[in-house]
Protein backbone atom coordinates (compact mmCIF):
# COMPACT_ATOMS: atom_id res chain seq x y z
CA UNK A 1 88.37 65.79 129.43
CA UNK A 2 91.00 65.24 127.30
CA UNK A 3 94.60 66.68 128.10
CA UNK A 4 95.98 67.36 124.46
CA UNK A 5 95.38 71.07 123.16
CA UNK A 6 92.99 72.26 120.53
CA UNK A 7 93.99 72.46 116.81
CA UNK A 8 92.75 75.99 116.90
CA UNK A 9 95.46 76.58 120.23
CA UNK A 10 97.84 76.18 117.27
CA UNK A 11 99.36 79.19 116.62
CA UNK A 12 101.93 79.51 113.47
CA UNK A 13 104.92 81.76 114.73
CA UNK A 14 104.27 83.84 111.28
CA UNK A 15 101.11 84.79 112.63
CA UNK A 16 102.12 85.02 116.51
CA UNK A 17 105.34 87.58 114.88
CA UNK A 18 102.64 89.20 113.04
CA UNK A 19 100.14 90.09 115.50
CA UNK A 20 103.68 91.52 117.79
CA UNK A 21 103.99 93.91 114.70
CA UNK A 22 100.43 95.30 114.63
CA UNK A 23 100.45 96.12 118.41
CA UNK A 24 104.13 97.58 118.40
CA UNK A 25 102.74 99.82 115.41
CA UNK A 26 99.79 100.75 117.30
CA UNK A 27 101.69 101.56 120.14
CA UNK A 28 103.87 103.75 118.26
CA UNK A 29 101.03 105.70 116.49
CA UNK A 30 99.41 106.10 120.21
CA UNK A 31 102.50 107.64 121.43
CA UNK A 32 103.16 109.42 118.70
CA UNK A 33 100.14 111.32 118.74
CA UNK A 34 100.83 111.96 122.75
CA UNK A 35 101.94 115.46 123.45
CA UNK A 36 105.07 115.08 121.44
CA UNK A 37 107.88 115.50 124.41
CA UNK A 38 111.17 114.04 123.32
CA UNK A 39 110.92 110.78 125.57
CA UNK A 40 107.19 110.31 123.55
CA UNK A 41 109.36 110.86 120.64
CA UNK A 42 111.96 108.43 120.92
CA UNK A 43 109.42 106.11 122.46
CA UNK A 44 107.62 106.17 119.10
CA UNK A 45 110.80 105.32 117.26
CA UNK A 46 111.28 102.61 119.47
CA UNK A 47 108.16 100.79 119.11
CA UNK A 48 108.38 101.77 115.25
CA UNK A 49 111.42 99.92 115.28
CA UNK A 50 110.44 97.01 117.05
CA UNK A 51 107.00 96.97 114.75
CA UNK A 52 109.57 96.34 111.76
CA UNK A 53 111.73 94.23 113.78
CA UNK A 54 108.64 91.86 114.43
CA UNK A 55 107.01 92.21 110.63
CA UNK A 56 110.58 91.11 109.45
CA UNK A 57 110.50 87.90 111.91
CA UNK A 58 106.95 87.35 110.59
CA UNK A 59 107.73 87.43 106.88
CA UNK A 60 110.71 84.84 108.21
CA UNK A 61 108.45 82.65 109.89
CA UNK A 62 106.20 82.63 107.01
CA UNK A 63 108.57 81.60 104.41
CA UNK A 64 110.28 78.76 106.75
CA UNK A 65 106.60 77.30 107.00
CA UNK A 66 106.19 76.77 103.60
């Protein structure tokens, strides 16, 4: 066995920020479509935020590969 990693273990960070985005999103559409208390409110906001947060590190990450 050898001891260096797979080529397909390569990960861009684009793709790794990218993939943080889509599961911050989904989190926020879960929660947002819980019972719609204030804390599942802000909650939502929160992980909306952090969904753009990450999909504006992507788009970063993505341009610096080039």
């Amino acid at each position: 066995m050898s001891s260096e990693p797979e080529e397909s273990a390569n990960i861009s960070p684009a793709v790794r920020w990218g993939l943080g985005a889509v599961l911050f999103g989904l989190l926020a559409v879960s929660t947002a479509s819980a019972k719609g208390e204030w804390w599942t409110i802000v909650g939502a906001i929160v992980c909306g935020a952090a969904a753009c947060l990450f999909a504006a590190r992507a788009i970063v990450a993505a341009r610096q590969s080039r």
